[in-house]
N, C-alpha and C. Protein backbone atom coordinates (compact mmCIF):
# COMPACT_ATOMS: atom_id res chain seq x y z
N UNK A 1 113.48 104.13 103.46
CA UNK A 1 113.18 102.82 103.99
C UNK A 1 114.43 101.97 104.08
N UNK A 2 115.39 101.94 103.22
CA UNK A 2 116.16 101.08 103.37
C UNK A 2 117.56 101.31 103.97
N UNK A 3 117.56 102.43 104.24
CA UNK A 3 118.27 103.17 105.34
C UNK A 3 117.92 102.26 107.39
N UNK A 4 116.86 102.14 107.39
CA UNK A 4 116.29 101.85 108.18
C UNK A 4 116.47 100.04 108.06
N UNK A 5 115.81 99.31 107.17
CA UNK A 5 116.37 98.06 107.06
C UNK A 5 117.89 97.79 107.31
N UNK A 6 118.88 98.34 106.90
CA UNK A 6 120.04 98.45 106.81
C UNK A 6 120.46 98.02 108.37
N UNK A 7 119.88 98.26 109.19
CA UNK A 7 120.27 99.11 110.70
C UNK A 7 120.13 97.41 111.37
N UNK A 8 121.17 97.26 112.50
CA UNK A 8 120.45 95.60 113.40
C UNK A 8 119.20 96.25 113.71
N UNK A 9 119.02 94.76 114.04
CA UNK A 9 117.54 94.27 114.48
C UNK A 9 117.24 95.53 115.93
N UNK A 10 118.20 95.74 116.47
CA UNK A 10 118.50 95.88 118.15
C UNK A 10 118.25 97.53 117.67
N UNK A 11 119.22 97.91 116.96
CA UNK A 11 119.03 99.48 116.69
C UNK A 11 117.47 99.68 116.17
N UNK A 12 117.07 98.90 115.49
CA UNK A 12 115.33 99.22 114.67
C UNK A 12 114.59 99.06 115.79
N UNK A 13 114.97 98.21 116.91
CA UNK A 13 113.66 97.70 117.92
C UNK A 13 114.02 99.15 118.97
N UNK A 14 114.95 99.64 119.53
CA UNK A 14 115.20 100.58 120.24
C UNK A 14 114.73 101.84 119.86
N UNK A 15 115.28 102.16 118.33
CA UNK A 15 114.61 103.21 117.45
C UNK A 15 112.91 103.47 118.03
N UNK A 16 112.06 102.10 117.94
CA UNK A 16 110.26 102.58 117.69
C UNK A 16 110.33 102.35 118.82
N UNK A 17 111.14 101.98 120.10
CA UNK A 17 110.78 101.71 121.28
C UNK A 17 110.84 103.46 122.02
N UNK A 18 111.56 104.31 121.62
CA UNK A 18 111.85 105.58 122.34
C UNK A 18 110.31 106.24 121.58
N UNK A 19 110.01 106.75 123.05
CA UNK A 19 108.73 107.81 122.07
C UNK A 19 109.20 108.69 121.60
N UNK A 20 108.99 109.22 120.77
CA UNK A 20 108.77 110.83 119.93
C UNK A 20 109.87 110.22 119.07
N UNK A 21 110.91 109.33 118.84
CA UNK A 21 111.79 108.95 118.39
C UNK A 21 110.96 107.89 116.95
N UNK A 22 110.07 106.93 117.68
CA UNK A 22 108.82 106.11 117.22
C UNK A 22 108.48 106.70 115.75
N UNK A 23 107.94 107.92 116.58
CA UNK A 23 106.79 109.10 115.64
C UNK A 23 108.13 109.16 114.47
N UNK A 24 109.15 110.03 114.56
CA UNK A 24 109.90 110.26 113.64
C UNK A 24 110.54 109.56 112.70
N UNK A 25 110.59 108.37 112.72
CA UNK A 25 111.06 107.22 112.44
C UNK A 25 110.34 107.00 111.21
N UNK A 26 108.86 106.33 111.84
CA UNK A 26 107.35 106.25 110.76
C UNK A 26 106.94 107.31 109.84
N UNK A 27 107.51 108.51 110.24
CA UNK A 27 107.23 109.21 109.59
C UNK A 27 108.21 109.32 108.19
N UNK A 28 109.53 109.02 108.52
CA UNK A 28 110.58 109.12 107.73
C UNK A 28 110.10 107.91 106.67
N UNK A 29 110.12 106.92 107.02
CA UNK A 29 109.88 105.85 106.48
C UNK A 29 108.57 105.26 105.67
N UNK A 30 107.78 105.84 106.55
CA UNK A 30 106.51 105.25 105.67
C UNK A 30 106.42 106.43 104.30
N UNK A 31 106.87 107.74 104.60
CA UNK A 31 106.76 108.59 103.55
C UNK A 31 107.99 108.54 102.12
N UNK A 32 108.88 107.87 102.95
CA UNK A 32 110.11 107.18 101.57
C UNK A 32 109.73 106.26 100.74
N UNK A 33 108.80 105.63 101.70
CA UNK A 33 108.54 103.76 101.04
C UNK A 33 107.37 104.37 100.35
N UNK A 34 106.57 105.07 100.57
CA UNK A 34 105.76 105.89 99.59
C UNK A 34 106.12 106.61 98.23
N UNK A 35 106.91 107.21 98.53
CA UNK A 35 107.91 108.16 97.37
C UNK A 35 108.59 106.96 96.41
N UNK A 36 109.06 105.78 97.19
CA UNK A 36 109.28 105.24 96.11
C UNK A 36 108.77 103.83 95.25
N UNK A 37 107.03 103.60 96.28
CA UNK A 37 106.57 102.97 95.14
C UNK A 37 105.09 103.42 95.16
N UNK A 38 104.80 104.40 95.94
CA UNK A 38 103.55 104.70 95.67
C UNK A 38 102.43 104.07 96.30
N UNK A 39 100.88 103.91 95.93
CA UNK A 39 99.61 103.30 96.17
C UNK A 39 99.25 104.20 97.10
N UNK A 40 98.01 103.93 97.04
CA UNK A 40 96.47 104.69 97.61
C UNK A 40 96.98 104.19 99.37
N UNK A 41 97.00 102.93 99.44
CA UNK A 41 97.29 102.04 100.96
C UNK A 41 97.88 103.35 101.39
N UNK A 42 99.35 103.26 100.93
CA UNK A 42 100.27 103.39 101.64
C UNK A 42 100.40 104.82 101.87
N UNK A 43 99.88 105.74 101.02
CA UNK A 43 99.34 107.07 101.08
C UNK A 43 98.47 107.44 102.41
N UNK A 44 97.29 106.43 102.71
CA UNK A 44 96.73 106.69 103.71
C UNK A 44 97.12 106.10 105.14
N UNK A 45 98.26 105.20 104.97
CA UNK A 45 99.03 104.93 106.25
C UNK A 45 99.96 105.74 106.44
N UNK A 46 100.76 107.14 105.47
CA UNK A 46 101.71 108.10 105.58
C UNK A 46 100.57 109.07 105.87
N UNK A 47 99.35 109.08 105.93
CA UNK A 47 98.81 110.66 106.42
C UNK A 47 98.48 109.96 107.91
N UNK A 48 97.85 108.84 107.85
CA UNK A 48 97.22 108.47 109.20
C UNK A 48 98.67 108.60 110.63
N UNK A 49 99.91 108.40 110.07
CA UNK A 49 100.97 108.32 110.69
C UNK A 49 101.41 110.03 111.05
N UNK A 50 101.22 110.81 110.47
CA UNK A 50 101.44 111.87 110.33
C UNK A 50 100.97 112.87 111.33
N UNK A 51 99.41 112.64 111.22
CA UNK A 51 98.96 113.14 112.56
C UNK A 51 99.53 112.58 113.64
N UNK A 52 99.18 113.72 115.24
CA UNK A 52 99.98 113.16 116.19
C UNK A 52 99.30 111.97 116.80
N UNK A 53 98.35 111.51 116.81
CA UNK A 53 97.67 110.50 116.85
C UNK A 53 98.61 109.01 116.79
N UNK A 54 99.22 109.57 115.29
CA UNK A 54 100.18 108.80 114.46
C UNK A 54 101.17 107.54 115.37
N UNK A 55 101.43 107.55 116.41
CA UNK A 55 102.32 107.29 117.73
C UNK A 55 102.15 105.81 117.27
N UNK A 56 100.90 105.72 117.78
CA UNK A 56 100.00 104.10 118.15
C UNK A 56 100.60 103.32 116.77
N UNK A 57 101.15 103.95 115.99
CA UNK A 57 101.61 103.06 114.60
C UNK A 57 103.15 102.73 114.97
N UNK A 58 104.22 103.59 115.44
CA UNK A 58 104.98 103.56 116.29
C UNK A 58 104.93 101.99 116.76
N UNK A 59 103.97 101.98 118.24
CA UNK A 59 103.76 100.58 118.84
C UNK A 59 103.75 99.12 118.56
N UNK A 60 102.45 99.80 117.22
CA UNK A 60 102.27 98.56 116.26
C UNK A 60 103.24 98.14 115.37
N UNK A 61 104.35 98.56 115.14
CA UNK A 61 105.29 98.77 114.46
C UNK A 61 106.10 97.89 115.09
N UNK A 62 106.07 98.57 116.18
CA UNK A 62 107.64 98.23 117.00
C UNK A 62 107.23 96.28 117.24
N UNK A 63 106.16 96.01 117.73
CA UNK A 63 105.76 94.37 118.18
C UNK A 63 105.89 94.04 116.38
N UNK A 64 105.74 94.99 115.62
CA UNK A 64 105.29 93.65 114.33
C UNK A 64 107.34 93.95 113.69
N UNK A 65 107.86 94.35 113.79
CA UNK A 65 109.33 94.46 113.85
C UNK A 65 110.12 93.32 114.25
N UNK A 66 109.43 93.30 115.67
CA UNK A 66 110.27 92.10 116.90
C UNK A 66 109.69 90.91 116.30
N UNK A 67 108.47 90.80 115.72
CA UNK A 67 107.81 89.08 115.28
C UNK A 67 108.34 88.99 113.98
N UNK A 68 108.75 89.77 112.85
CA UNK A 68 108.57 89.72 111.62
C UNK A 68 109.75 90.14 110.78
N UNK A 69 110.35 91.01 111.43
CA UNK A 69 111.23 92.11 110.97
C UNK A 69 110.65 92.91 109.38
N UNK A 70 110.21 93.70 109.61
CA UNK A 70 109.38 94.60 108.63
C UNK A 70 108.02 95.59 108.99
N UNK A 71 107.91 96.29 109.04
CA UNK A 71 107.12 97.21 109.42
C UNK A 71 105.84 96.83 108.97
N UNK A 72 104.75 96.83 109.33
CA UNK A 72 103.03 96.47 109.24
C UNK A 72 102.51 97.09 108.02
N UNK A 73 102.23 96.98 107.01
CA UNK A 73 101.72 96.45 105.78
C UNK A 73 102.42 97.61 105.15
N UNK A 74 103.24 97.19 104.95
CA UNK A 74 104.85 97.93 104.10
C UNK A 74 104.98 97.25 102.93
């Protein structure tokens, strides 16, 4: 996760903006920010992301990034 914070604003918004790039990203991240504090939540937002389905978190990601800077209930 904080590999990813680290990064401008411009590199994080471009990052979830490329597809398949999106997917890999969330995946990296939501499963770090998991590893390193855990909960049930965030467990089921690293499997729900996981499947290929997973994308649409990508999206939601990327708009709640540009309003907020931080990924959707991280």
């Amino acid at each position: 996760m904080t590999w990813f914070n680290k990064q401008s604003r411009l590199v994080q918004l471009i990052l979830l903006l490329i597809p398949g790039v999106n997917w890999v990203v969330e995946i990296l991240v939501r499963w770090s920010t998991w590893l390193k504090k855990g909960g049930l939540l965030r467990l089921i937002i690293c499997i729900l992301v996981t499947i290929p389905s997973g994308v649409v978190f990508g999206w939601i990601d990327f708009v709640w990034v540009l309003l907020f800077k931080k990924f959707f209930l991280q």
